[in-house]
PDB file of N, CA and C in Angstrom:
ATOM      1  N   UNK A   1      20.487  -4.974 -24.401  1.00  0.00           N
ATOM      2  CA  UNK A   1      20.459  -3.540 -24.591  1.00  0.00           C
ATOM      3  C   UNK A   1      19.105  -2.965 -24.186  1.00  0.00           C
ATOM      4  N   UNK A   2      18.232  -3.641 -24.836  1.00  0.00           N
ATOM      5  CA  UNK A   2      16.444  -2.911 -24.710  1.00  0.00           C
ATOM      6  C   UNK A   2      16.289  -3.175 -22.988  1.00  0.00           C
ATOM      7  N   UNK A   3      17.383  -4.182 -21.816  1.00  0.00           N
ATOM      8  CA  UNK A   3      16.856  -4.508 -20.868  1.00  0.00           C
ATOM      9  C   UNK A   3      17.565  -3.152 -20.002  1.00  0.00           C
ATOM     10  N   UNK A   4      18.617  -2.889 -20.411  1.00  0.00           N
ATOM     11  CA  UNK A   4      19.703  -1.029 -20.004  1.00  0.00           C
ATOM     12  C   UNK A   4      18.474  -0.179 -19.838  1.00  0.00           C
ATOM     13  N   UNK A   5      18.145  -0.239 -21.070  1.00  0.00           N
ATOM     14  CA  UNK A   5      17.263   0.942 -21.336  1.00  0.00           C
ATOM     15  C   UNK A   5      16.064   1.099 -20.728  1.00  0.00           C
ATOM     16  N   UNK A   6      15.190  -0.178 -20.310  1.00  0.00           N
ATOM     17  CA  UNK A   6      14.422  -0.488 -19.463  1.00  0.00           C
ATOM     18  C   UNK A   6      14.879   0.260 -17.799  1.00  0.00           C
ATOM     19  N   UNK A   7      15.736  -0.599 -17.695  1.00  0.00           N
ATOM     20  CA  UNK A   7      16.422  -0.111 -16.249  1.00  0.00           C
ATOM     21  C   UNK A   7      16.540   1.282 -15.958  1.00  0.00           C
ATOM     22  N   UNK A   8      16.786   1.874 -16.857  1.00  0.00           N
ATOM     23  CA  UNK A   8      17.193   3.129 -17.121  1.00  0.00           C
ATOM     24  C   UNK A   8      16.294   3.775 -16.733  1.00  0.00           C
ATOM     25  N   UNK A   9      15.250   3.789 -17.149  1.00  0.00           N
ATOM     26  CA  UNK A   9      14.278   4.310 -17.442  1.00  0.00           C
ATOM     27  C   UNK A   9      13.567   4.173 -15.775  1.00  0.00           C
ATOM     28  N   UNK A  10      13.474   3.423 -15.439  1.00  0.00           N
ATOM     29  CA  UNK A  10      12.988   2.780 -13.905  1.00  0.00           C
ATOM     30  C   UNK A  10      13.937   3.733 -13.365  1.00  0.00           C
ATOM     31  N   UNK A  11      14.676   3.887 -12.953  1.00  0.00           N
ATOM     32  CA  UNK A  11      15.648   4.269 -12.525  1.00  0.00           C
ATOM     33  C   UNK A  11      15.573   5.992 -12.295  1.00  0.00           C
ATOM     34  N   UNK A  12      15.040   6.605 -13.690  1.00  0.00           N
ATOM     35  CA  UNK A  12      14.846   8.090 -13.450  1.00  0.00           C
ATOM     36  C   UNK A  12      13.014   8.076 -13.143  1.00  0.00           C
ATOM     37  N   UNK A  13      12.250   7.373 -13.340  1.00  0.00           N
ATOM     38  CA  UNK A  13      11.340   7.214 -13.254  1.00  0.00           C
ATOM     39  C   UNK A  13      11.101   7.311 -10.784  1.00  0.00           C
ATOM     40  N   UNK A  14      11.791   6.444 -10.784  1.00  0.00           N
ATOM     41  CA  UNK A  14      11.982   6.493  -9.355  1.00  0.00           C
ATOM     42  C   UNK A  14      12.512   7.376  -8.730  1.00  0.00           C
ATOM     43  N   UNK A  15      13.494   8.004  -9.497  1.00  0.00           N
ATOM     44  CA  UNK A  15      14.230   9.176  -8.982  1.00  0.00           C
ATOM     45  C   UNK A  15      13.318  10.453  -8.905  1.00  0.00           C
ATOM     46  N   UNK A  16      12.303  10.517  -9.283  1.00  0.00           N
ATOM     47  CA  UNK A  16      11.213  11.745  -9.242  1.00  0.00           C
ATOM     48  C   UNK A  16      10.871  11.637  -7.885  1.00  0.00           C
ATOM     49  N   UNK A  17      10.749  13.412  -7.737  1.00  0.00           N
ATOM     50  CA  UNK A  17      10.417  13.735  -6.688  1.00  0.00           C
ATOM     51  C   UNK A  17       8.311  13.031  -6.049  1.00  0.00           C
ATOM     52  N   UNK A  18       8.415  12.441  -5.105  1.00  0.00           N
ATOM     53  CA  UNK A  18       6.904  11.395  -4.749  1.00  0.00           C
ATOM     54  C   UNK A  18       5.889  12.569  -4.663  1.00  0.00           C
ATOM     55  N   UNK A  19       5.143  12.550  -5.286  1.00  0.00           N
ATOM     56  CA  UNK A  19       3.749  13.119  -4.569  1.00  0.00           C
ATOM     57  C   UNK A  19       3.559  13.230  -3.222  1.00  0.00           C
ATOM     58  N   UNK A  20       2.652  14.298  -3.130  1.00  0.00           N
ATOM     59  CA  UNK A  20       2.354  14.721  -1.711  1.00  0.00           C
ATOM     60  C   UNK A  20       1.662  13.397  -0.868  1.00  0.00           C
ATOM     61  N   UNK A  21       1.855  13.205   0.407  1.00  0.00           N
ATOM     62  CA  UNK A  21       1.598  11.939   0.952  1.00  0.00           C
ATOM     63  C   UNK A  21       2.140  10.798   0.780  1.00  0.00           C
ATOM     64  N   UNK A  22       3.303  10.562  -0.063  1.00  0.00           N
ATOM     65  CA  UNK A  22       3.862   9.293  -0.248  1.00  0.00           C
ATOM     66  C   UNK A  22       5.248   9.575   0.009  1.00  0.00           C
ATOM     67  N   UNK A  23       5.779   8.506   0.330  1.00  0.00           N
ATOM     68  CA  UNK A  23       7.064   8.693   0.498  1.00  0.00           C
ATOM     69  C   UNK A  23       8.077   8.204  -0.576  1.00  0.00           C
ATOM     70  N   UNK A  24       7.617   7.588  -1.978  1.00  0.00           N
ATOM     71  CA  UNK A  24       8.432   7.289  -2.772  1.00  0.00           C
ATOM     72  C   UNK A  24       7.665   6.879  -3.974  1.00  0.00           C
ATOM     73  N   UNK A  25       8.241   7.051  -5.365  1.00  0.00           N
ATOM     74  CA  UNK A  25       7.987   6.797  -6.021  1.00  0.00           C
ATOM     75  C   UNK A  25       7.963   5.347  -6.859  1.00  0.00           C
ATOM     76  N   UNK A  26       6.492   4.736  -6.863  1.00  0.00           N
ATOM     77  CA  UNK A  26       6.745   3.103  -7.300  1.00  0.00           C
ATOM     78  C   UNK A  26       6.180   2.663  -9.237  1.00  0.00           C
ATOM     79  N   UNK A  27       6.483   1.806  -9.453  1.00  0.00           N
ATOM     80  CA  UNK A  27       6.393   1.587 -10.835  1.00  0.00           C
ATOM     81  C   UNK A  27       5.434   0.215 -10.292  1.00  0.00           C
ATOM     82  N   UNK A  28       4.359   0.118 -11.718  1.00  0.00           N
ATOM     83  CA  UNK A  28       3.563  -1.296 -11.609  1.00  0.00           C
ATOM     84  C   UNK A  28       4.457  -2.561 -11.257  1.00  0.00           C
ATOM     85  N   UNK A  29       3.113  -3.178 -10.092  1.00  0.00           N
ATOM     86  CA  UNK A  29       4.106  -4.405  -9.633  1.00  0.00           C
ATOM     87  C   UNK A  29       4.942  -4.412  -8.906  1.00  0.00           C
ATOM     88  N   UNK A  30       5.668  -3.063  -8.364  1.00  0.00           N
ATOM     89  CA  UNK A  30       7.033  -3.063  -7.781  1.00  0.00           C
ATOM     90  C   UNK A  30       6.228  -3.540  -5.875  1.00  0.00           C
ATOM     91  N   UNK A  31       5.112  -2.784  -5.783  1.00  0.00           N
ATOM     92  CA  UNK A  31       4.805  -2.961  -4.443  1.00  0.00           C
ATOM     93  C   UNK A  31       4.051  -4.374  -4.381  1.00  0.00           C
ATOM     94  N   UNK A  32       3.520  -5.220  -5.623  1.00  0.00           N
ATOM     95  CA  UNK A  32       3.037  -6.682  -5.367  1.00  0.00           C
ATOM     96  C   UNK A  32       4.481  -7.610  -4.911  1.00  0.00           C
ATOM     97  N   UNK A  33       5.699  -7.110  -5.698  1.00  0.00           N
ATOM     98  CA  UNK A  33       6.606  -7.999  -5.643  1.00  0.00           C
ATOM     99  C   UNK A  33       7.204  -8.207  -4.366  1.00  0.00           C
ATOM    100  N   UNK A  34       7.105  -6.790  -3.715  1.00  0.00           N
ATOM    101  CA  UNK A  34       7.752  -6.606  -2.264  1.00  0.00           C
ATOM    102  C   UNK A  34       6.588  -7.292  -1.429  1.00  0.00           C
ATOM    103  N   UNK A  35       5.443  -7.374  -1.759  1.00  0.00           N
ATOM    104  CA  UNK A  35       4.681  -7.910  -0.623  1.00  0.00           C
ATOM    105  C   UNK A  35       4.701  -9.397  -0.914  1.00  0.00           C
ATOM    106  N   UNK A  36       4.900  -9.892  -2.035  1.00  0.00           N
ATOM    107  CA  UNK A  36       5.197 -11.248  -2.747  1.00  0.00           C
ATOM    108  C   UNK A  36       6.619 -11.508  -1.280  1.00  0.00           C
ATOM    109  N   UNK A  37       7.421 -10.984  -1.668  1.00  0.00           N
ATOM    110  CA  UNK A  37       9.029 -11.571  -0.975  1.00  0.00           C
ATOM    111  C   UNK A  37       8.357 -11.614   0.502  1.00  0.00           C
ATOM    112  N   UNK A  38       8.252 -10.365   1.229  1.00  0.00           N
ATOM    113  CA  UNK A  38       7.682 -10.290   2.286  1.00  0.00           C
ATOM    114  C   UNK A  38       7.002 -11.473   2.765  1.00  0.00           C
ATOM    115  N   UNK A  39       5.810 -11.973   2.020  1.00  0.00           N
ATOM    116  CA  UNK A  39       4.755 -12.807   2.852  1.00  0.00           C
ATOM    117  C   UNK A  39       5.811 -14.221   2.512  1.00  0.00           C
ATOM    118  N   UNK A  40       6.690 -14.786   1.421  1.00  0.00           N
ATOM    119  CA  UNK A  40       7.863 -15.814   1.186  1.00  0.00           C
ATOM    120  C   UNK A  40       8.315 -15.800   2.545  1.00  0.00           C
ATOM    121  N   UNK A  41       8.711 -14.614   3.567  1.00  0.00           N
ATOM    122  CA  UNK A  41       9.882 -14.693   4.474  1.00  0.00           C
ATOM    123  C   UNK A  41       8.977 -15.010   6.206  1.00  0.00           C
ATOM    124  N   UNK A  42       7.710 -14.640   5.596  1.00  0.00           N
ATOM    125  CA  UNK A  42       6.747 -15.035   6.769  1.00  0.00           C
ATOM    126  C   UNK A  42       5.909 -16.287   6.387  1.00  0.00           C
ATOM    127  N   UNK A  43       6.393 -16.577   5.886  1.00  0.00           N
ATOM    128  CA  UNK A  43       5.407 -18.684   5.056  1.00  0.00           C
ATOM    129  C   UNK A  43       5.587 -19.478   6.521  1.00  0.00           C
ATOM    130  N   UNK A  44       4.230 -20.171   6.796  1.00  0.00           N
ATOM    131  CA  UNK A  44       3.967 -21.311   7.759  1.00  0.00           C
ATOM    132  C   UNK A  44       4.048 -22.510   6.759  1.00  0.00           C
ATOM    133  N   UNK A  45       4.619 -23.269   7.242  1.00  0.00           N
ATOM    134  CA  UNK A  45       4.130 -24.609   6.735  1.00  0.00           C
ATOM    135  C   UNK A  45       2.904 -25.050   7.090  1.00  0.00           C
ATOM    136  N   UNK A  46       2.045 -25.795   6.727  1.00  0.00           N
ATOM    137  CA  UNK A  46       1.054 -26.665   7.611  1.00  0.00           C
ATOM    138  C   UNK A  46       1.194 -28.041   7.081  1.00  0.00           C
ATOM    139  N   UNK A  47       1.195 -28.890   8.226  1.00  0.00           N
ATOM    140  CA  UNK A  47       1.632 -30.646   8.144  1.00  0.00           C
ATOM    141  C   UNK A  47       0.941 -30.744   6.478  1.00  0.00           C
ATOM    142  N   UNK A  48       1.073 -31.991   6.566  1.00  0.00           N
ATOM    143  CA  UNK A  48       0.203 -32.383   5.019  1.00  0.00           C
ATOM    144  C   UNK A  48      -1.091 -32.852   5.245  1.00  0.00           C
ATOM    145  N   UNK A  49      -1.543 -33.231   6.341  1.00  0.00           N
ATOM    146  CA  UNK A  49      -3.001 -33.348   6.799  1.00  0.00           C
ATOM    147  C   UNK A  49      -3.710 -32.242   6.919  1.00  0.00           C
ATOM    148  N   UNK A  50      -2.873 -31.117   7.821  1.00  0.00           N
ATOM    149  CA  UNK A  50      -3.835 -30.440   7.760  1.00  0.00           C
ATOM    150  C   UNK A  50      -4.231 -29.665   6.350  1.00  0.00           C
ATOM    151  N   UNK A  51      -3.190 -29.468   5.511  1.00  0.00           N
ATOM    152  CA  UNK A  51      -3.829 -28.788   4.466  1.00  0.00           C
ATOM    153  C   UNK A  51      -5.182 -29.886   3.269  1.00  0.00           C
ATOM    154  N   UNK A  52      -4.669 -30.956   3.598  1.00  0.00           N
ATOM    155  CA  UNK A  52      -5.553 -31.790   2.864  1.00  0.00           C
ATOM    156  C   UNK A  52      -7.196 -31.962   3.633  1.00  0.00           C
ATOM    157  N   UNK A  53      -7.168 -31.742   5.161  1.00  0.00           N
ATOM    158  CA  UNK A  53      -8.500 -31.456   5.692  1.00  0.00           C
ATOM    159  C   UNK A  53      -9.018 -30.095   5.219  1.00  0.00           C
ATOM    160  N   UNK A  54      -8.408 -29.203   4.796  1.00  0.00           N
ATOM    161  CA  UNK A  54      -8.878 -27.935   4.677  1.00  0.00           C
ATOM    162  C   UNK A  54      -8.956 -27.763   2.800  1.00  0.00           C
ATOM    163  N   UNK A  55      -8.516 -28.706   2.614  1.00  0.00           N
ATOM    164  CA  UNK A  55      -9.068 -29.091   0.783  1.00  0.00           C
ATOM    165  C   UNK A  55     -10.311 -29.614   1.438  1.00  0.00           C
ATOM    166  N   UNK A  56     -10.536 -30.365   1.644  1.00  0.00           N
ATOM    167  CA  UNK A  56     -11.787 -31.080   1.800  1.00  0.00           C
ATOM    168  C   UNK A  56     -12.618 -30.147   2.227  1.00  0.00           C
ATOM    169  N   UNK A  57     -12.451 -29.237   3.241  1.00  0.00           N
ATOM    170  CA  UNK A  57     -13.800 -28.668   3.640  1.00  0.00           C
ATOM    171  C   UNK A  57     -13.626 -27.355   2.717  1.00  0.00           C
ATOM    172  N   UNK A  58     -13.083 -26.610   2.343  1.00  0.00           N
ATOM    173  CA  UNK A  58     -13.378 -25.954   1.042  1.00  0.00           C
ATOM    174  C   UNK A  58     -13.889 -26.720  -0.215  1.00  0.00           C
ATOM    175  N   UNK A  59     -13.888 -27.837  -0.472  1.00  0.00           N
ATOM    176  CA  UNK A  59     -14.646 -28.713  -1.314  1.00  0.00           C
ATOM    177  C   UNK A  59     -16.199 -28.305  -0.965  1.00  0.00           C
ATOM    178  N   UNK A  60     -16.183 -29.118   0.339  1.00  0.00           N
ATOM    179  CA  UNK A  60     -17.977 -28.920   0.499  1.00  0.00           C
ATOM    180  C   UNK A  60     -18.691 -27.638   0.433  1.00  0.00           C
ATOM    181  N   UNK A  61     -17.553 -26.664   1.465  1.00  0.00           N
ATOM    182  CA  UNK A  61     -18.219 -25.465   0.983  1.00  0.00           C
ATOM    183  C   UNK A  61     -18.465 -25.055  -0.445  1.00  0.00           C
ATOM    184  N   UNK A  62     -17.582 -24.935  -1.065  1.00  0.00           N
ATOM    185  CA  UNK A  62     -17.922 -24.503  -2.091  1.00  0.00           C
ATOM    186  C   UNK A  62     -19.019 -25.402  -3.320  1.00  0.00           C
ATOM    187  N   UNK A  63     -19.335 -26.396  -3.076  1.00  0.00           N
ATOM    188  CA  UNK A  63     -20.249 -27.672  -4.039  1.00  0.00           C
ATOM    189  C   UNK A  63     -21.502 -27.210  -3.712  1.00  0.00           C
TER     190      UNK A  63
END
């Protein structure tokens, strides 16, 4: 029930008309999450060497 009401609430909260210069209205987090999925759908792998050479030299740098 408290999760309706949540929704709900998001829901007319978004539905407000955006401030001048924006094109929509966002709630905390909503634009980390989209850039969260986003950068998920653009992920490189790198072999397992190379990320373990690049542990290592962030090691030294940073010591």
């Amino acid at each position: 029930m408290m999760l309706n009401v949540a929704e709900e609430i998001l829901a007319e909260l978004r539905d407000c008309p955006p401030a001048k210069g924006v094109t929509r209205v966002e709630v905390p987090g909503e634009r980390e999450r989209r850039h969260r999925d986003e950068n998920r759908e653009r992920i490189i792998a790198l072999p397992e060497a190379t990320w373990n050479a690049l542990q290592q030299r962030a090691a030294r740098v940073s010591s």
